[in-house]
N, C-alpha and C. Protein backbone atom coordinates (compact mmCIF):
# COMPACT_ATOMS: atom_id res chain seq x y z
N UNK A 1 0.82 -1.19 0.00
CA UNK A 1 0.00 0.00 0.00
C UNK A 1 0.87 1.26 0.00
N UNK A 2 1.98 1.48 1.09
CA UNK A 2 2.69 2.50 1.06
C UNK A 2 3.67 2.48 -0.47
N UNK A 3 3.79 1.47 -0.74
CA UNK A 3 4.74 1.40 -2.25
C UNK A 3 3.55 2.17 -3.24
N UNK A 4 2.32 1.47 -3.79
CA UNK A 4 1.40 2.38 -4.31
C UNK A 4 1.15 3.68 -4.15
N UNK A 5 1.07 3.95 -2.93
CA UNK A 5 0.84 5.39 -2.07
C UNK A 5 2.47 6.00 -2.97
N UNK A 6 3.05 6.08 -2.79
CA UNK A 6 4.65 6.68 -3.07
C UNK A 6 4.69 6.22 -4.35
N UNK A 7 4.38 5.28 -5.53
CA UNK A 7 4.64 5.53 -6.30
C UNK A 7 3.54 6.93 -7.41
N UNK A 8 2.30 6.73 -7.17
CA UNK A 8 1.34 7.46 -6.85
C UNK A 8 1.96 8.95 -6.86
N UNK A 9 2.48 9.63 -6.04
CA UNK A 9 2.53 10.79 -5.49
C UNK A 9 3.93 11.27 -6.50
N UNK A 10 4.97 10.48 -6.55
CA UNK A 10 5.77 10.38 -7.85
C UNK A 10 5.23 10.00 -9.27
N UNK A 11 4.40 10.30 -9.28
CA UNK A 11 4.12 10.25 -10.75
C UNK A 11 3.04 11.22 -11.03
N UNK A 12 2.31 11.83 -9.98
CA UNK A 12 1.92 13.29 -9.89
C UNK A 12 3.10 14.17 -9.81
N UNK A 13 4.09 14.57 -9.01
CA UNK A 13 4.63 15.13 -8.91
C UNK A 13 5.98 15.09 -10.53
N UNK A 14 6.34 13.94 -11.91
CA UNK A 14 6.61 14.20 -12.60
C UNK A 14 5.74 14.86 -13.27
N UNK A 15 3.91 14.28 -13.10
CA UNK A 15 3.25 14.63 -14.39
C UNK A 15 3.05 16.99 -13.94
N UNK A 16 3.35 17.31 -12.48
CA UNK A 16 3.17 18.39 -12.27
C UNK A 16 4.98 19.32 -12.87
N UNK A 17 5.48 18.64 -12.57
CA UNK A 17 7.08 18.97 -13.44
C UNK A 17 6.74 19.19 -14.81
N UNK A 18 6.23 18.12 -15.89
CA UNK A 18 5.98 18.05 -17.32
C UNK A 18 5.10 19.05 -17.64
N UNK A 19 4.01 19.68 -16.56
CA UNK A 19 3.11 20.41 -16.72
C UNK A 19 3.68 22.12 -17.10
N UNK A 20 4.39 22.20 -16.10
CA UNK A 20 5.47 23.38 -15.69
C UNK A 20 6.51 23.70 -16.96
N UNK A 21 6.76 22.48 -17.11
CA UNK A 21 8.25 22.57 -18.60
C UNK A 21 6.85 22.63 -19.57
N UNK A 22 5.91 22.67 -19.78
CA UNK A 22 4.97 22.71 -21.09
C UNK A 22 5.01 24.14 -20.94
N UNK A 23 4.44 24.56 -20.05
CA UNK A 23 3.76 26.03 -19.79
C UNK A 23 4.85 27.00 -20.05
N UNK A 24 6.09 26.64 -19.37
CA UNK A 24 7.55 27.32 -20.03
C UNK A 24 7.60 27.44 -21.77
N UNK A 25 7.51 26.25 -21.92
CA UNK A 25 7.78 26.29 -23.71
C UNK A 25 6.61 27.41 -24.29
N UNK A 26 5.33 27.06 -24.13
CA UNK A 26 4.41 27.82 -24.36
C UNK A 26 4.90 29.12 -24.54
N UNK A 27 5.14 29.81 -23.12
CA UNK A 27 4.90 31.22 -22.81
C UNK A 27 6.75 31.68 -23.34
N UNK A 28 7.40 30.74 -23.74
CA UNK A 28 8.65 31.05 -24.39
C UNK A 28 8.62 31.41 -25.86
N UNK A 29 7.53 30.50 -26.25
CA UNK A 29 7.31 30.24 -27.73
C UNK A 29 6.40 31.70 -27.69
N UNK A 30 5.30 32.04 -27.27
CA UNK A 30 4.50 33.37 -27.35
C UNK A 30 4.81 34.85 -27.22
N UNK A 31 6.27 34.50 -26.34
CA UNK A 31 7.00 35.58 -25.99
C UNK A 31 7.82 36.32 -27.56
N UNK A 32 8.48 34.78 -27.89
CA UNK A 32 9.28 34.78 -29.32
C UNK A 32 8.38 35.55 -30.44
N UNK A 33 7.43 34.99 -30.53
CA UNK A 33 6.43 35.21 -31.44
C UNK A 33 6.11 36.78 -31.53
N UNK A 34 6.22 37.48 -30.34
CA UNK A 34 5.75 38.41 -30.06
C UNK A 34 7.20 39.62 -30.39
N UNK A 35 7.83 39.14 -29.93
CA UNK A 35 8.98 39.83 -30.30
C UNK A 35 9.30 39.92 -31.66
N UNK A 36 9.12 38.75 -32.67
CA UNK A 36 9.52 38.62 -34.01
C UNK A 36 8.25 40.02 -34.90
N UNK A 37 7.51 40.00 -34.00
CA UNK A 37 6.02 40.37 -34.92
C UNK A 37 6.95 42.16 -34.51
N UNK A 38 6.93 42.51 -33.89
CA UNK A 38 8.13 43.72 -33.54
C UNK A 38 9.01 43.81 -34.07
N UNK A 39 9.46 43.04 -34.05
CA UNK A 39 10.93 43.24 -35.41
C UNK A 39 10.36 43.79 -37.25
N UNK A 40 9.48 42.47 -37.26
CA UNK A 40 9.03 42.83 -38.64
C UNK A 40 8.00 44.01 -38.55
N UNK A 41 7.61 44.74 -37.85
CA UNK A 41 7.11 45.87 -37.42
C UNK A 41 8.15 47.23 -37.65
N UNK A 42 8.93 47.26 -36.55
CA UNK A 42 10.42 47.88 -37.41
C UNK A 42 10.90 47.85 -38.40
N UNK A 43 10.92 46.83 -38.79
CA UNK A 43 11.93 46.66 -40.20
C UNK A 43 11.02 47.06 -40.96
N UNK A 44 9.92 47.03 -40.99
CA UNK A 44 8.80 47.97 -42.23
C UNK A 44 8.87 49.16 -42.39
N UNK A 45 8.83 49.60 -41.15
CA UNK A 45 9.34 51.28 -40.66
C UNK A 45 10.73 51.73 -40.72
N UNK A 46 11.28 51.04 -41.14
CA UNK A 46 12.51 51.17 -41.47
C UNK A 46 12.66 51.22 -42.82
N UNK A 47 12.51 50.07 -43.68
CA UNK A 47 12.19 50.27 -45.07
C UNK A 47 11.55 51.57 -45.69
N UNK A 48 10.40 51.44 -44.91
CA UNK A 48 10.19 53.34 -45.18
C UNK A 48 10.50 54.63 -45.33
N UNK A 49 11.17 54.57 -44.19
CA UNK A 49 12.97 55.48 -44.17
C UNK A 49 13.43 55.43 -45.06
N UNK A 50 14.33 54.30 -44.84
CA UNK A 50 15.20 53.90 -46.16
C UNK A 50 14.84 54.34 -47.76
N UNK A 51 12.90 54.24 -48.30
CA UNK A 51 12.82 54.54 -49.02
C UNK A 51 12.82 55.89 -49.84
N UNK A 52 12.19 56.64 -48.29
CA UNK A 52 12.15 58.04 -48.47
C UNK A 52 13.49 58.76 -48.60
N UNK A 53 14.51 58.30 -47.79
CA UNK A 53 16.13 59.07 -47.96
C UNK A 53 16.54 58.29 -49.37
N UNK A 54 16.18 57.43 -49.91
CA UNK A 54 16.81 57.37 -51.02
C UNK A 54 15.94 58.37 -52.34
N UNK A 55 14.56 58.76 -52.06
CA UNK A 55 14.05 59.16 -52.77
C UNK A 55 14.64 61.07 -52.89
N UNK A 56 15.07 61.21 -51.57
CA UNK A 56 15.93 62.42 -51.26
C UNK A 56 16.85 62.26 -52.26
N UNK A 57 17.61 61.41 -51.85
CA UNK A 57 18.94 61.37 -52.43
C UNK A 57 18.89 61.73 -53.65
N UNK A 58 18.18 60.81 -54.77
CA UNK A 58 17.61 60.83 -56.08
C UNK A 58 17.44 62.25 -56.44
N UNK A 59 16.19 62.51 -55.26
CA UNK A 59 16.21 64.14 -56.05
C UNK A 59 16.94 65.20 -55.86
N UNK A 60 17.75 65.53 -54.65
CA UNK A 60 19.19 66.19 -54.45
C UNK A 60 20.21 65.51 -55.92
N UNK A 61 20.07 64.51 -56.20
CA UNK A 61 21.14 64.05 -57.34
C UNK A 61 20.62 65.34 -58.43
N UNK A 62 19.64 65.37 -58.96
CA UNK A 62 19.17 65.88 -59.79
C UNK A 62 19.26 67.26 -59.74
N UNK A 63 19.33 67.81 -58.99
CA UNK A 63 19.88 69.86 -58.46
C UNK A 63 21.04 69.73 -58.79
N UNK A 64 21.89 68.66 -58.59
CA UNK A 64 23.71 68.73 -58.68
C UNK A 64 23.84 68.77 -57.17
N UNK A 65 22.86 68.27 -55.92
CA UNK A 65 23.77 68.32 -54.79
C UNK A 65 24.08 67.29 -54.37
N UNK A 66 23.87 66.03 -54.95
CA UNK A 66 24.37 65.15 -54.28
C UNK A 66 25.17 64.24 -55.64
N UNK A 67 26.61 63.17 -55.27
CA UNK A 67 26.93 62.47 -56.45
C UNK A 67 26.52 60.69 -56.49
N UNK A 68 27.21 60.46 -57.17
CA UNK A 68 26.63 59.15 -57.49
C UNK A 68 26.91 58.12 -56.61
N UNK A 69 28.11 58.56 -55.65
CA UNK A 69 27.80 57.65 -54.56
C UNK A 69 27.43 57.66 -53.68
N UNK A 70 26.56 59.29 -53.31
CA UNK A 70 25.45 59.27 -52.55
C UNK A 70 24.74 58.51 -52.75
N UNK A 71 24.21 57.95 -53.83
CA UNK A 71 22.54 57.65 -54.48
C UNK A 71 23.30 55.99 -54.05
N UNK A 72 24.18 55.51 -54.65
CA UNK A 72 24.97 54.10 -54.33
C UNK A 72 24.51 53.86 -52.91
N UNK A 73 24.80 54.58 -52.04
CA UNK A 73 25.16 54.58 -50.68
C UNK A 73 23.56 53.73 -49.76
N UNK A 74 23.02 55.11 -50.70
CA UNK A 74 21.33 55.30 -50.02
C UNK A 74 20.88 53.90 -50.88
N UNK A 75 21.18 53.51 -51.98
CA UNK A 75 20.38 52.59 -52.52
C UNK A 75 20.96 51.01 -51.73
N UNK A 76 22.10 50.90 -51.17
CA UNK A 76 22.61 50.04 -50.57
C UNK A 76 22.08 49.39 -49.08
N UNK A 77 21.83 50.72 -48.28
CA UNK A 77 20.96 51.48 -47.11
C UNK A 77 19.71 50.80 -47.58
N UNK A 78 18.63 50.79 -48.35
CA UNK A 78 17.37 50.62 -49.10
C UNK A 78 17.48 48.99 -48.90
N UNK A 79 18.27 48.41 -49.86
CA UNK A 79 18.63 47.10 -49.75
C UNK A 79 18.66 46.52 -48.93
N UNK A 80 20.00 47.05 -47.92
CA UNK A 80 19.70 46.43 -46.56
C UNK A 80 18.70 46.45 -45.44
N UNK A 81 17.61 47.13 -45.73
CA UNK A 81 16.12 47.80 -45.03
C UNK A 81 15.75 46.32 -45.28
N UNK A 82 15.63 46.17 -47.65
CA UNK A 82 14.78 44.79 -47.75
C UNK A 82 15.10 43.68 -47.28
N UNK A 83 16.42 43.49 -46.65
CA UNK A 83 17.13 42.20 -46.41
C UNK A 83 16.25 42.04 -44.71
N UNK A 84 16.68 43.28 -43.77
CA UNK A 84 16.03 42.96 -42.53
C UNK A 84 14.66 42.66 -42.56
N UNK A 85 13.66 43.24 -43.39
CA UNK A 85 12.50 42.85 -43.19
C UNK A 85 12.26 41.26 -44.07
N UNK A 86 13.00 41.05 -44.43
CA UNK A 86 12.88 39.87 -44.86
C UNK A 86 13.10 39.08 -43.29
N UNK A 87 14.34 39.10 -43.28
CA UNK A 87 14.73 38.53 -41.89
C UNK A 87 13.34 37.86 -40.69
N UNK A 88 13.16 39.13 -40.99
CA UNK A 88 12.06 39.56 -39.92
C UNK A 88 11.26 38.69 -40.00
N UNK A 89 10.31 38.74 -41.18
CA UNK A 89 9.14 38.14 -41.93
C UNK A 89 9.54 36.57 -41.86
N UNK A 90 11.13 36.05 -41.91
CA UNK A 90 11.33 34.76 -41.74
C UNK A 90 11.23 34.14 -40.53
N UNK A 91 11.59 35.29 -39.27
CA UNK A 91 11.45 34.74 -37.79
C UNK A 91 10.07 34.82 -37.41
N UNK A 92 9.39 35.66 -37.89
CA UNK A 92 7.54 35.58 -37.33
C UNK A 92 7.23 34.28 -37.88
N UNK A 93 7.88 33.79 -39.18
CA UNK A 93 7.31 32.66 -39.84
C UNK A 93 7.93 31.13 -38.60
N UNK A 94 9.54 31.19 -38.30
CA UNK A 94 9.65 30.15 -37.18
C UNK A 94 9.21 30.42 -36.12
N UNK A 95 8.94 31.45 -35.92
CA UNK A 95 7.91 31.54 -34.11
C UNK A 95 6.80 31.14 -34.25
């Protein structure tokens, strides 16, 4: 009886452990999720930027105030905007 009794109470007490490591993963995994959705949130708003200073750039090129590796520079800047929101858009997709 006491062997039942004790095995009993050990096997609540793993299935309350397994319960605990679930609820961790969960609220780890929701946390992630939540953070990624922020990133690709930024990085949109960023791209935006990026698009508008290159659209600067472009048209300062065109007055004669800016040269061609301004516009290089900013269009590189632009690029790397599309690369992070990509990024981004790939980690909301594994969270």
């Amino acid at each position: 009886m006491r062997e039942a009794k004790a095995t009993t109470r050990a096997d609540r007490y793993a299935l309350q452990a397994e319960m605990r490591e679930m609820m961790r993963s969960v609220e780890t995994a929701w946390v992630a999720l939540q953070a990624a959705g922020l990133r690709e949130e930024a990085s949109r708003d960023g791209l935006a930027a990026a698009r508008i200073a290159l659209d600067g750039v472009r048209a300062e090129y065109e007055f004669g105030l800016r040269s061609t590796i301004d516009i290089l520079l900013a269009e590189q800047s632009y690029r790397a905007a599309q690369l992070a929101l990509g990024r981004a858009r790939s980690d909301v997709l594994m969270a």
